[in-house]
Protein backbone atom coordinates (compact mmCIF):
# COMPACT_ATOMS: atom_id res chain seq x y z
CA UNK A 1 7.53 -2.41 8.41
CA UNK A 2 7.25 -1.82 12.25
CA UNK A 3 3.90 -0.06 12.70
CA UNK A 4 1.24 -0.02 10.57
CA UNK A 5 -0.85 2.87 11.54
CA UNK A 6 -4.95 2.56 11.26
CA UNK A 7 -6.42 5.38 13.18
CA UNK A 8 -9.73 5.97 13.46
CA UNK A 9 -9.92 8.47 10.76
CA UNK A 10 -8.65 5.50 8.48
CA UNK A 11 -11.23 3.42 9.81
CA UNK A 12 -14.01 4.90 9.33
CA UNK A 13 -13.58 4.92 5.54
CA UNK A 14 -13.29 1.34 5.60
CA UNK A 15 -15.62 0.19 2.99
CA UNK A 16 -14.80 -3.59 2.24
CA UNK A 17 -13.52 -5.20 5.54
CA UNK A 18 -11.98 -8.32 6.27
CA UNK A 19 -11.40 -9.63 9.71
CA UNK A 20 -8.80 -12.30 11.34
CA UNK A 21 -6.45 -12.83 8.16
CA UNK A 22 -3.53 -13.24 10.79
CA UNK A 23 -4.72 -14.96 14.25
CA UNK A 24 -3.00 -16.02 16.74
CA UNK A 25 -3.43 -16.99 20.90
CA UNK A 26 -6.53 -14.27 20.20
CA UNK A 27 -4.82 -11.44 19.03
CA UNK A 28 -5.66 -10.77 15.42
CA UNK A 29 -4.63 -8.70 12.71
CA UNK A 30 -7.70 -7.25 10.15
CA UNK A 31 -7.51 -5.62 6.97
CA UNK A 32 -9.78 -3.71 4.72
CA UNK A 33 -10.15 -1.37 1.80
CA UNK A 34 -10.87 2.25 2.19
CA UNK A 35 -13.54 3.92 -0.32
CA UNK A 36 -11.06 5.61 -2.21
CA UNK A 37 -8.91 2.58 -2.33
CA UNK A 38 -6.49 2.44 -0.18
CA UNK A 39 -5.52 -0.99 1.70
CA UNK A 40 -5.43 -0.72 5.58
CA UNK A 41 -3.53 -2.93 7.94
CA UNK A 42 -5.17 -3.14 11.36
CA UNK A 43 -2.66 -4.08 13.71
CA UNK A 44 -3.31 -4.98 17.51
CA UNK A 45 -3.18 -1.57 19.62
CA UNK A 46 -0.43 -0.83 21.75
CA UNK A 47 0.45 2.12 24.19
CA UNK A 48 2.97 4.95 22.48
CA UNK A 49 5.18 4.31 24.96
CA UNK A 50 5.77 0.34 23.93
CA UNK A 51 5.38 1.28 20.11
CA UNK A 52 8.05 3.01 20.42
CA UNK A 53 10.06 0.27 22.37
CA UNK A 54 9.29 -2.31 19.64
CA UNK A 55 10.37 0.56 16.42
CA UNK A 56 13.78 0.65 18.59
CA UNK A 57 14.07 -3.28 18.93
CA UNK A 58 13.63 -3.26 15.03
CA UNK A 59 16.14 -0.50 14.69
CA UNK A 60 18.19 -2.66 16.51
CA UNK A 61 17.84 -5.79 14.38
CA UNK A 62 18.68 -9.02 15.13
CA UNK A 63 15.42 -10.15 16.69
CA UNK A 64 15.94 -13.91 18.39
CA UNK A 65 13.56 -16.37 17.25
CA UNK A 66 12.87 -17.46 20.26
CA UNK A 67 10.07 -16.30 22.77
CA UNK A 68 12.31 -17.09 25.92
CA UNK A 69 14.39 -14.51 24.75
CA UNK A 70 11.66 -11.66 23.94
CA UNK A 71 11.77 -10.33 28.10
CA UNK A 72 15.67 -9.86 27.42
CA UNK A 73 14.98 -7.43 24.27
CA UNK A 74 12.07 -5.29 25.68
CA UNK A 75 14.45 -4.98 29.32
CA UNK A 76 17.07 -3.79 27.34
CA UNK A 77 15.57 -0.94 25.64
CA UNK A 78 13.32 0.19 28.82
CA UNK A 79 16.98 0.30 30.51
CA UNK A 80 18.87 2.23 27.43
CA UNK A 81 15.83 4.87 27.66
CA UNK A 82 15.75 4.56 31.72
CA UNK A 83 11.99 3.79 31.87
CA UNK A 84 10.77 1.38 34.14
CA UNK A 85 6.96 1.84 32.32
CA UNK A 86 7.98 0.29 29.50
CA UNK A 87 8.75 -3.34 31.39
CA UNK A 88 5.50 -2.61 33.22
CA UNK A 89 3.31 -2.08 29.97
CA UNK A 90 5.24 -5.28 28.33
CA UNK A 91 4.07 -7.67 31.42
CA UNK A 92 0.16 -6.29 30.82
CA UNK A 93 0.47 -6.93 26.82
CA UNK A 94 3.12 -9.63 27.13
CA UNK A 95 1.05 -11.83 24.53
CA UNK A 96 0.62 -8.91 21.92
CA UNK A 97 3.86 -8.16 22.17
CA UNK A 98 5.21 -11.83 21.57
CA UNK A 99 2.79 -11.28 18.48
CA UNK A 100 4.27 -8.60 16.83
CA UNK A 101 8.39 -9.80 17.67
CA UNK A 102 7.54 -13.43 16.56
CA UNK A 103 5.82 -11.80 13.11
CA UNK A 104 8.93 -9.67 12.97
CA UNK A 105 11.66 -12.20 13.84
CA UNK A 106 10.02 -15.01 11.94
CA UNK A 107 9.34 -17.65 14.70
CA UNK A 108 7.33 -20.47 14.35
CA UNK A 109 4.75 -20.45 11.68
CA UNK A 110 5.61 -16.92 10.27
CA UNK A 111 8.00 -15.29 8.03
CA UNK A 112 9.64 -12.14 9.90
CA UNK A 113 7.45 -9.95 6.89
CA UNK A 114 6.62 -8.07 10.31
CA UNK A 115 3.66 -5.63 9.05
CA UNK A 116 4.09 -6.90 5.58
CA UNK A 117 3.05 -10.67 6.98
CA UNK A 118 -0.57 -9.67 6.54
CA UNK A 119 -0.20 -8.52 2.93
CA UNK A 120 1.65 -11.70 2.46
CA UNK A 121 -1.68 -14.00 3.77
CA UNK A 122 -4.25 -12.34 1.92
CA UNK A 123 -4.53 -13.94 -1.70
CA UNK A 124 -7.06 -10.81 -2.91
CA UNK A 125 -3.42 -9.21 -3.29
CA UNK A 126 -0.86 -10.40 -6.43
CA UNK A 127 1.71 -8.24 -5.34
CA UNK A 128 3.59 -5.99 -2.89
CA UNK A 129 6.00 -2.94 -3.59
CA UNK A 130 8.17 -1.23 -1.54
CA UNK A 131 8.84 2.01 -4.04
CA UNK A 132 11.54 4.50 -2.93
CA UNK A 133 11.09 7.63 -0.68
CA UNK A 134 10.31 11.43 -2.15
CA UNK A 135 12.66 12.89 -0.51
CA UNK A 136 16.30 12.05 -1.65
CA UNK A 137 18.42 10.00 0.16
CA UNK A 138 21.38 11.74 2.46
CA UNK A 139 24.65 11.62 1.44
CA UNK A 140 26.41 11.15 5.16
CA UNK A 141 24.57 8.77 7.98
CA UNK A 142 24.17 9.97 11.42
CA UNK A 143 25.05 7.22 13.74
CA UNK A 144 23.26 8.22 16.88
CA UNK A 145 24.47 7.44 20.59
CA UNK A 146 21.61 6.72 22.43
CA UNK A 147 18.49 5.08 21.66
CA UNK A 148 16.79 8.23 22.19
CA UNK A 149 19.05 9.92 19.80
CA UNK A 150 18.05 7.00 17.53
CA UNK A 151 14.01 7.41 17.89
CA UNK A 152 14.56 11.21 17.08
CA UNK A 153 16.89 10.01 14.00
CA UNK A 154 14.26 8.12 12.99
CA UNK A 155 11.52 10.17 13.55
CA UNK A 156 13.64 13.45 12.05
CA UNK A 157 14.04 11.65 8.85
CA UNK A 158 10.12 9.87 8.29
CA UNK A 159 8.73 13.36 9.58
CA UNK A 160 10.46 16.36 8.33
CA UNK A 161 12.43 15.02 5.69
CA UNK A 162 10.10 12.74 4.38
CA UNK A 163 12.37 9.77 4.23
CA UNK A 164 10.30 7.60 4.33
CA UNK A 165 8.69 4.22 1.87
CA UNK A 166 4.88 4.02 1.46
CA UNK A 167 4.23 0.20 0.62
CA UNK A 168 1.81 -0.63 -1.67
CA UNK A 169 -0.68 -3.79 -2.38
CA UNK A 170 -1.28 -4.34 -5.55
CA UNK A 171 -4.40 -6.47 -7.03
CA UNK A 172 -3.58 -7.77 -10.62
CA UNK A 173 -3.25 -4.31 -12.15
CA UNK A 174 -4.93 -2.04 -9.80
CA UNK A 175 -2.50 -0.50 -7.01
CA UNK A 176 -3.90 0.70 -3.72
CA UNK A 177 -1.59 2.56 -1.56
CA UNK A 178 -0.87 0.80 2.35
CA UNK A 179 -1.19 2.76 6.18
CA UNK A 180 2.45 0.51 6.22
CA UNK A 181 5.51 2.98 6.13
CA UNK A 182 9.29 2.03 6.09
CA UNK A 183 11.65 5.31 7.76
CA UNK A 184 14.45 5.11 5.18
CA UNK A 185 16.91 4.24 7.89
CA UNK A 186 15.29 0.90 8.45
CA UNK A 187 15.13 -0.33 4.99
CA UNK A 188 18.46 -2.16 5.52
CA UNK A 189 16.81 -4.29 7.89
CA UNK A 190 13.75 -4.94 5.30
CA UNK A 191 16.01 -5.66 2.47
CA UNK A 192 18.16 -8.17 4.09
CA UNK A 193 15.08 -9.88 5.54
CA UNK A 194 13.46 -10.08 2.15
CA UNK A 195 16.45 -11.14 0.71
CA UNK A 196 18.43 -13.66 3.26
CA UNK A 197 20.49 -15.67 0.25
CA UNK A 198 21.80 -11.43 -0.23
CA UNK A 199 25.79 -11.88 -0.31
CA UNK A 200 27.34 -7.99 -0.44
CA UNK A 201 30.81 -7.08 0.65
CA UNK A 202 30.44 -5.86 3.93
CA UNK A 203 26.81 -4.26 3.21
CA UNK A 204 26.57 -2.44 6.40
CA UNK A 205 29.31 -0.27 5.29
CA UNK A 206 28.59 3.38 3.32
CA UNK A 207 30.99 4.65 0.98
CA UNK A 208 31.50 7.79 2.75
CA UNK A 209 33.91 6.28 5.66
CA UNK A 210 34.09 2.76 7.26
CA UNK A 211 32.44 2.94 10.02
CA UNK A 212 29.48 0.28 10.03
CA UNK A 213 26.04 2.63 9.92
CA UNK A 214 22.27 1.80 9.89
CA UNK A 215 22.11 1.45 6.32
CA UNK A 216 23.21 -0.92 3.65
CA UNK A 217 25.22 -0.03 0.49
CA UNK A 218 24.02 2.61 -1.27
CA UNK A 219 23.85 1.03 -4.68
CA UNK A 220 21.11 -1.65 -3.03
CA UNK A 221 19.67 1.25 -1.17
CA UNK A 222 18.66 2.86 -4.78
CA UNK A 223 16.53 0.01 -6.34
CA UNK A 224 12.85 -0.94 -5.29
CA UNK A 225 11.66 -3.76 -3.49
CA UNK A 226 8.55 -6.19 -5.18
CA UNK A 227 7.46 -8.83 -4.07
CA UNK A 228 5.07 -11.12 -6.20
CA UNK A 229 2.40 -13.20 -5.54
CA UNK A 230 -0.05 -15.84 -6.46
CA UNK A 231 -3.86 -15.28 -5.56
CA UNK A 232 -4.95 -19.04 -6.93
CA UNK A 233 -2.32 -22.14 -6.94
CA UNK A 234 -1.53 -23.15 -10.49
CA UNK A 235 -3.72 -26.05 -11.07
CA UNK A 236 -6.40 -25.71 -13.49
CA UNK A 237 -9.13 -23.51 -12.12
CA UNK A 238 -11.91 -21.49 -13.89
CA UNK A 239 -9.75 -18.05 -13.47
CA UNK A 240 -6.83 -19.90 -14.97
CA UNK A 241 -8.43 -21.18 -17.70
CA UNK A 242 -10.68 -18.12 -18.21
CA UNK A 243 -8.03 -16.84 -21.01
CA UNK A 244 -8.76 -19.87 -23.31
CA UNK A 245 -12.06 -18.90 -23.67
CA UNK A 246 -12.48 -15.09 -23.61
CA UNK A 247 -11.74 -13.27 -27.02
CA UNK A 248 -11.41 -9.64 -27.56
CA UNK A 249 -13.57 -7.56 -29.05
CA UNK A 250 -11.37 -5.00 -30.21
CA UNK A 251 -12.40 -3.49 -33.78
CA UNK A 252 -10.33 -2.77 -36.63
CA UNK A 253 -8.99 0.69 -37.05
CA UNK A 254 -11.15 2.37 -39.16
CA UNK A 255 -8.45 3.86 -42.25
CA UNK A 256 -10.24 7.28 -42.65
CA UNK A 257 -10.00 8.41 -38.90
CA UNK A 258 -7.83 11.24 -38.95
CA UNK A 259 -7.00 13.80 -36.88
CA UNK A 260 -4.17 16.57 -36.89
CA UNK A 261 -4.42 17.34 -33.24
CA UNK A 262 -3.88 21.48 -32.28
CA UNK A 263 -2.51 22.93 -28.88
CA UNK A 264 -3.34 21.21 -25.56
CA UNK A 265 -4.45 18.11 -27.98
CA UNK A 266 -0.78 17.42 -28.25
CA UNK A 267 -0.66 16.71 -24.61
CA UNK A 268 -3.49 14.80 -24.92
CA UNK A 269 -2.47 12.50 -27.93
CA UNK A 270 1.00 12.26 -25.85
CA UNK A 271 -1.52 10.97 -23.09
CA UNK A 272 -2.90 8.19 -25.36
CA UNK A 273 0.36 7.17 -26.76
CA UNK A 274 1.95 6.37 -23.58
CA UNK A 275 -1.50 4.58 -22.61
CA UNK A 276 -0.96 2.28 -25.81
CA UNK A 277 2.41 1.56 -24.49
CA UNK A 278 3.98 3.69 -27.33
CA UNK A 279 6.76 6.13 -27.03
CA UNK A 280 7.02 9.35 -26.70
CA UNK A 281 10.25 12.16 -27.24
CA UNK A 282 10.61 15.37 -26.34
CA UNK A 283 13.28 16.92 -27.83
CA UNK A 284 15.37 20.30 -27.63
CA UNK A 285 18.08 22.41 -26.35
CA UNK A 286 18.83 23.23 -22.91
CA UNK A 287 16.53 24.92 -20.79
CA UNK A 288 13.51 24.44 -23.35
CA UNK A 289 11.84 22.59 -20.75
CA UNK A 290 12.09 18.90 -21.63
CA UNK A 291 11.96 17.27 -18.59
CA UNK A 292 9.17 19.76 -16.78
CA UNK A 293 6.97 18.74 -19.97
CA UNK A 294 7.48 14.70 -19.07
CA UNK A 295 6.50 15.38 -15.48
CA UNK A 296 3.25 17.06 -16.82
CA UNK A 297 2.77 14.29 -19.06
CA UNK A 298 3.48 11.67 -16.35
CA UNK A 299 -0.37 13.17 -14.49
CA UNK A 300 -2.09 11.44 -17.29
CA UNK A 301 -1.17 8.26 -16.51
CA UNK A 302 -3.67 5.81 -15.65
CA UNK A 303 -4.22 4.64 -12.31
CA UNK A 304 -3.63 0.95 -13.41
CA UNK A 305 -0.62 2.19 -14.92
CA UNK A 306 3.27 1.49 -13.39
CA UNK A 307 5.63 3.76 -14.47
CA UNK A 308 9.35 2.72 -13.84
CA UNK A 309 11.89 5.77 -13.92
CA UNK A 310 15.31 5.70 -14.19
CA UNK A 311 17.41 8.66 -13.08
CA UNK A 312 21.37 9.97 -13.01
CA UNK A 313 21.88 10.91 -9.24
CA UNK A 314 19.43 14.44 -8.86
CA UNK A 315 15.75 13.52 -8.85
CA UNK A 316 13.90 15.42 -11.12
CA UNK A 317 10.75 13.05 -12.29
CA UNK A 318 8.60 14.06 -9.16
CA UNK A 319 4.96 13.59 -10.47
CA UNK A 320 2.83 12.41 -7.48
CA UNK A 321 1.58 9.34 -9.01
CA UNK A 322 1.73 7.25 -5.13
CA UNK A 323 2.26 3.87 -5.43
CA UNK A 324 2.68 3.93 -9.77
CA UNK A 325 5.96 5.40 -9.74
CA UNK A 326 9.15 3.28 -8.87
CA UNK A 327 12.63 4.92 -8.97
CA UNK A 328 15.88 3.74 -10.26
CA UNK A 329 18.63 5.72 -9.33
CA UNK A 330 22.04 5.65 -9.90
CA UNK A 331 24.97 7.68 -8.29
CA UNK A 332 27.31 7.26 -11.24
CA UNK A 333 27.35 6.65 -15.07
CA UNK A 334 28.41 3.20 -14.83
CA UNK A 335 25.60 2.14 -12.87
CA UNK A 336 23.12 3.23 -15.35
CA UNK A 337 22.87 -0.09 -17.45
CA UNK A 338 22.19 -2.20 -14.03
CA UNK A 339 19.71 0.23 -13.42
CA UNK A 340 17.84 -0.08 -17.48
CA UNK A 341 18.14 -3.78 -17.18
CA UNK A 342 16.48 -3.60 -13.38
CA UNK A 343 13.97 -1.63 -14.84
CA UNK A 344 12.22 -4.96 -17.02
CA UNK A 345 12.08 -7.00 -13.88
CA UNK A 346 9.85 -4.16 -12.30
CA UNK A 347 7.83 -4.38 -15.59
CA UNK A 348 4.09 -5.45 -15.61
CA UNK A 349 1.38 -5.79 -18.56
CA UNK A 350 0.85 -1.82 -18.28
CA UNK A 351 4.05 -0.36 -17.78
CA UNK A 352 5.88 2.71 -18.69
CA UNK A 353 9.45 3.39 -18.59
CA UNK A 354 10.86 6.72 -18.29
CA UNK A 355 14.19 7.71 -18.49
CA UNK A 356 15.04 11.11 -17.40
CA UNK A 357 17.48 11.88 -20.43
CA UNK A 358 18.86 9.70 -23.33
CA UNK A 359 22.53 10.33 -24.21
CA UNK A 360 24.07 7.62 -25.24
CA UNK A 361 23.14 5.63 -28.36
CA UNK A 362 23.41 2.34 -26.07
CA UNK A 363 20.49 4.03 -23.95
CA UNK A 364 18.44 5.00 -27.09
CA UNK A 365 18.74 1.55 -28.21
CA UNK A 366 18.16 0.15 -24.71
CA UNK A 367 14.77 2.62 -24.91
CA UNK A 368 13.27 1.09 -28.53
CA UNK A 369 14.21 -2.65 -27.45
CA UNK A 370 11.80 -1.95 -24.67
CA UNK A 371 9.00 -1.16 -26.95
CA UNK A 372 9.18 -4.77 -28.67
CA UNK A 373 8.66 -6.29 -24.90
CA UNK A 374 5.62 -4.58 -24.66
CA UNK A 375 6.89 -1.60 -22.71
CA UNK A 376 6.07 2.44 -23.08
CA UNK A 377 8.76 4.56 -23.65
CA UNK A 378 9.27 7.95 -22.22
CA UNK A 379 12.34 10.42 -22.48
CA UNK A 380 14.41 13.37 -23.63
CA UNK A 381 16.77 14.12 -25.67
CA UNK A 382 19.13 17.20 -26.85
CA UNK A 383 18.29 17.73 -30.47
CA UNK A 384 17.83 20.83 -32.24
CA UNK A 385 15.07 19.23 -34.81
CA UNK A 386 12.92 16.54 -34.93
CA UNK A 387 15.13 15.07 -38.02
CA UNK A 388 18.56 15.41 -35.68
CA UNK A 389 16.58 13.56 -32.98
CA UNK A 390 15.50 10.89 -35.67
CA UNK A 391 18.82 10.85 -36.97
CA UNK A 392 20.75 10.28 -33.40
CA UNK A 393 18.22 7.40 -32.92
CA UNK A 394 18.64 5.43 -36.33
CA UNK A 395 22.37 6.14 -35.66
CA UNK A 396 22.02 4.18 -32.57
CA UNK A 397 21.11 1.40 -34.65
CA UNK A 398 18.01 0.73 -33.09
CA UNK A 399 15.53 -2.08 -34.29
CA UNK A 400 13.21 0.06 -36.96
CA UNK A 401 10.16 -2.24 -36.07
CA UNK A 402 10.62 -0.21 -32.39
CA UNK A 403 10.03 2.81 -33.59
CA UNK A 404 7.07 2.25 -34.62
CA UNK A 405 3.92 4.95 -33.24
CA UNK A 406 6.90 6.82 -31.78
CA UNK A 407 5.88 10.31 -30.94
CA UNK A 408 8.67 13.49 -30.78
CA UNK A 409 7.53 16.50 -29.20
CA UNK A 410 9.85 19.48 -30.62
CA UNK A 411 10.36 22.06 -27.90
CA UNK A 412 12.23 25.64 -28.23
CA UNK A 413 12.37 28.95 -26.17
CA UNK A 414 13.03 32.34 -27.34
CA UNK A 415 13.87 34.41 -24.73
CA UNK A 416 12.08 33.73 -21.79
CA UNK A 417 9.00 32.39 -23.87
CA UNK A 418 9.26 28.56 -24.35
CA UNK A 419 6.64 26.87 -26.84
CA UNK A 420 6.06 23.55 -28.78
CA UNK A 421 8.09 24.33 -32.07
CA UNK A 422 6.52 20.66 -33.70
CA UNK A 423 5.27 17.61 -33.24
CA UNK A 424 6.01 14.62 -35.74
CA UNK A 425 5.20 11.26 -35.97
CA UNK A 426 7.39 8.32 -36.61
CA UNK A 427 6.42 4.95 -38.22
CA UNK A 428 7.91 2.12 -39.84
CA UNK A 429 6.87 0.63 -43.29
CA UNK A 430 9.04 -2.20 -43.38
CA UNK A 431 12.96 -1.79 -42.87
CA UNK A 432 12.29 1.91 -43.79
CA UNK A 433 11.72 4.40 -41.13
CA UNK A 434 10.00 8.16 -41.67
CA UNK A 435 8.82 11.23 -39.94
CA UNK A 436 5.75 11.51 -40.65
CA UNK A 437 2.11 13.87 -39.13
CA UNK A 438 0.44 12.62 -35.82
CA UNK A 439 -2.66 12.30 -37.73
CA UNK A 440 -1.31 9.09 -38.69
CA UNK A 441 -1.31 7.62 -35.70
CA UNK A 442 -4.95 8.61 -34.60
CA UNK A 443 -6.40 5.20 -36.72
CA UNK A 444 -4.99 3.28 -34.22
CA UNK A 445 -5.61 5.64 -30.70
CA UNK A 446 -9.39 5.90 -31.96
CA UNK A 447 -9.78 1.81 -32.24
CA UNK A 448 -8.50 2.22 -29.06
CA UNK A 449 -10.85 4.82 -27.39
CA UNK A 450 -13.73 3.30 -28.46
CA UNK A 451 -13.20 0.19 -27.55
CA UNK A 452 -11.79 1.06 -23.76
CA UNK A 453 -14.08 4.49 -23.23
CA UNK A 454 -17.08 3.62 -25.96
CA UNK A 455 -16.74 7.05 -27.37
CA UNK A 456 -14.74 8.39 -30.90
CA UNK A 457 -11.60 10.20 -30.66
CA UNK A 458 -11.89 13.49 -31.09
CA UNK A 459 -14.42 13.66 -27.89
CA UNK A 460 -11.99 11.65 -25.45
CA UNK A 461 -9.19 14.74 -26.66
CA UNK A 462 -11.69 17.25 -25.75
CA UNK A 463 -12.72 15.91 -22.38
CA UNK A 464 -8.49 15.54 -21.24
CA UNK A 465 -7.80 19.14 -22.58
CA UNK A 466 -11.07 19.83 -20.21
CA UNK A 467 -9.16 18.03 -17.83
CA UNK A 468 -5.81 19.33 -17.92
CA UNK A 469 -7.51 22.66 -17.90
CA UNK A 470 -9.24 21.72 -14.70
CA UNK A 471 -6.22 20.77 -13.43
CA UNK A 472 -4.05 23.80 -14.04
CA UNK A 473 -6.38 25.81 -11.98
CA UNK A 474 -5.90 23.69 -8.27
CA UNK A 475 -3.19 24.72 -5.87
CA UNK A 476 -1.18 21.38 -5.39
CA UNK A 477 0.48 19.11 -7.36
CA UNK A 478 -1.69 15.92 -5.54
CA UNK A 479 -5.06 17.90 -6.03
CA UNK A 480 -4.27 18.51 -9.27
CA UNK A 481 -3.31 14.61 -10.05
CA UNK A 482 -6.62 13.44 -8.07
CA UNK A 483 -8.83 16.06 -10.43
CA UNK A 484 -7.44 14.05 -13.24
CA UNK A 485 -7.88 10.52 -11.96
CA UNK A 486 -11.47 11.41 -10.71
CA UNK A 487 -12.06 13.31 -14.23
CA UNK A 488 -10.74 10.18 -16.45
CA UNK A 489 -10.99 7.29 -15.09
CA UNK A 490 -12.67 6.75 -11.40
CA UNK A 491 -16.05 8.22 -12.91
CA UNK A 492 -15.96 6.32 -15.82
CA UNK A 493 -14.19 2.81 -15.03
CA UNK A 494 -16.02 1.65 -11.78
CA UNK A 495 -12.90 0.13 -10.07
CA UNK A 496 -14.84 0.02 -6.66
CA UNK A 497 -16.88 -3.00 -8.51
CA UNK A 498 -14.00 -4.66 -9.64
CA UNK A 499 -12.92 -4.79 -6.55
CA UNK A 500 -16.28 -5.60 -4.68
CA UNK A 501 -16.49 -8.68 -7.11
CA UNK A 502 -13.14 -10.43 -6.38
CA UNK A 503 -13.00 -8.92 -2.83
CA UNK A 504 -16.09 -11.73 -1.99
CA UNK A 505 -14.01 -14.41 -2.97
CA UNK A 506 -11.48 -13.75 -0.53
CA UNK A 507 -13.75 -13.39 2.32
CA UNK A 508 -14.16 -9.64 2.12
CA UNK A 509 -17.51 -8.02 3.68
């Protein structure tokens, strides 16, 4: 929100470039789109010295809406860090500097997004998401003294604790991670700007003690931040009224393609399921490895892909999927139903939603409802057999229709050794509800193949066990993730022309 980086690294890989989409009293803000798709705010260049004035004015908060004021602000800080430099840069880029505070506080003809202003102006974007940090959030707030203490807060927490939000613009379906990063202890500021009509009970307090601290209540703090958007006014237009007039060409599933997938095929057809927006179990005792399996699982999703996960306190979904994977987390058991029905309104046409164990029969229910709004379903459960896991759903008294295409992934360990004990399938023939092979679910997954890839079944299985074979043998988590994407779907989906196409429209070149 204060700075949005774009160094010259980042601009060289600029490959579609658009120029002016904020201007104003000739200082201009550009954007463009990096070859591997990432969006890039260009800001106006400042000296460190007055970038790091204007982070502590926005620490601050309270920015006046009025430029008279502005000299008051920047004399302030230069004073509270004893710096006579700083009032000397602000007179030699006074009007860049009224830029950025009026973008920030909202004066005149802006809206106080601050860096998030341009993403707001360009209409190639349909959305913006502020996702939660990697690192978890601290339990205790250090209230600094100084504003130098409060810079090295800051920089302490975006730096080595990586406390930090990476926003990211999102274009219909395909997400392209921002240089515009949030420190964690300025997202109170963000969230109360995005969100004026916000009424809390004293929401500058922390539970810990009552002192008032740089952050707002922690149960706030938790949830993401998105922000939609229209790219063409509703009137009728040719994009609008494009879905009249374009049919699918999706073919029937053919009834005699089966396949009883073996070893890393499982994974694979896991891969698929999710992709269809099915569901997808795994099951066992403690310690079997449940939730390491659903983090492995989670690196074939597809980049157009959102995957919302909801989580009791500890994080432990960590799969580096940047700017697909938005967090829900809740400090206490009681907050766990805000956080499923949260989870919906973070919901888009692909979307996954994972929740990091299913105990309750409310929660298993909550889980299969999803699946009848078009949602995947991803989770574990405690069960010793794929019939007890069946039987603790049905007990729920969840809607049979949603457990349709359901997949349950048995896992068990003896000893140290932990393997896939068995996989089962579960479908619905009416009211009646059985366990059933995977093979019957490949009819539908190889319509689906063809249709999306152009190629049968059994080869797209072959080419993701390649693939997650591939990826077992890199060093990193993220090099591992970007074999995958690369592997499935950036050589074989040209998203760069998807892009390029709408990109023109926008003025884009």
């Amino acid at each position: 929100m204060i700075y949005a980086h774009a160094d010259n690294a980042l601009r060289s890989r600029c490959w579609l470039k658009k120029e002016g989409v904020i201007v104003d009293k000739g200082v201009r803000t550009d954007v463009c789109i990096t070859e591997d798709l990432m969006y890039v705010v260009i800001d106006p260049e400042l000296p460190d010295d007055l970038q790091t004035t204007l982070l502590l004015v926005m620490y601050r908060g309270g920015i006046p809406p009025d430029e008279r004021e502005y000299p008051k602000v920047i004399k302030s800080v230069a004073e509270g860090l004893r710096d006579r430099t700083i009032w000397r840069l602000y007179k030699d880029y006074r009007d860049t500097v009224h830029y950025l505070l009026d973008r920030w506080s909202g004066a005149r003809e802006y809206s106080g997004y601050g860096a998030l202003e341009a993403l707001m102006r360009d209409p190639l974007l349909t959305e913006i998401v502020i996702p939660q940090p990697t690192a978890p959030a601290a339990k205790y707030t250090y209230v600094p003294k100084s504003l130098k203490e409060q810079l090295e807060y800051i920089r302490f927490q975006t730096v080595e604790l990586g406390r930090y939000r990476r926003v990211v613009a999102v274009r219909n379906e395909l997400r392209l991670p921002t240089n515009i990063v949030i420190p964690e202890p300025l997202m109170y500021i963000v969230v109360k700007q995005l969100l004026p009509s916000l009424t809390m009970d004293r929401p500058m307090l922390t539970r810990e003690d009552p002192v008032y601290k740089a952050r707002i209540a922690a149960d706030l703090l938790e949830y993401n931040v998105n922000i939609r958007k229209v790219s063409a006014y509703p009137k009728p237009s040719k994009s609008l009224l494009k879905p009249y007039v374009t049919k699918a060409t999706v073919e029937p599933a053919a009834v005699g393609v089966r396949h009883s997938p073996e070893g890393l095929e499982v994974l694979a057809l896991a891969s698929l399921v999710l992709e269809t927006r099915g569901s997808v179990v795994f099951s066992g005792a403690m310690g079997t490895g449940k939730t390491t399996q659903l983090n492995q699982l989670l690196y074939m999703t597809p980049p157009w892909f959102q995957v919302v996960v909801v989580e009791r306190g500890a994080r432990e979904i960590w799969a580096p999927l940047e700017g697909q994977l938005l967090h829900l987390s809740v400090p206490s058991e009681e907050k766990l139903w805000a956080a499923l029905d949260q989870a919906l309104r973070y919901g888009t046409m692909h979307t996954v939603v994972a929740l990091a164990e299913a105990r309750t029969p409310q929660e298993l229910r909550t889980l299969v409802n999803y699946k009848l709004t078009g949602h995947g379903a991803l989770t574990t459960m405690h069960a010793d057999t794929v019939k007890d896991a069946l039987l603790r759903i049905t007990e729920a008294e969840a809607p049979p229709e949603g457990l349709d295409g359901t997949l349950v992934i048995q896992l068990s360990a003896i000893g140290s050794t932990r393997y896939v004990k068995e996989v089962k399938a579960i479908v619905t023939e009416g009211r009646e509800v059985r366990i059933t092979e995977p093979a019957d679910l490949t009819p539908k997954l190889d319509a689906y193949v063809r249709e999306m890839y152009g190629v049968e079944l059994r080869k797209e299985l072959m080419l993701r066990v390649e693939t997650l074979a591939k990826a077992a043998e890199t060093e990193d988590p993220a090099s591992a993730r970007r074999v995958i994407l690369e592997t499935l779907w950036l050589e074989r989906l040209d998203f760069k022309t998807a892009v390029e196409d709408e990109a023109r429209q926008f003025g884009y070149s």
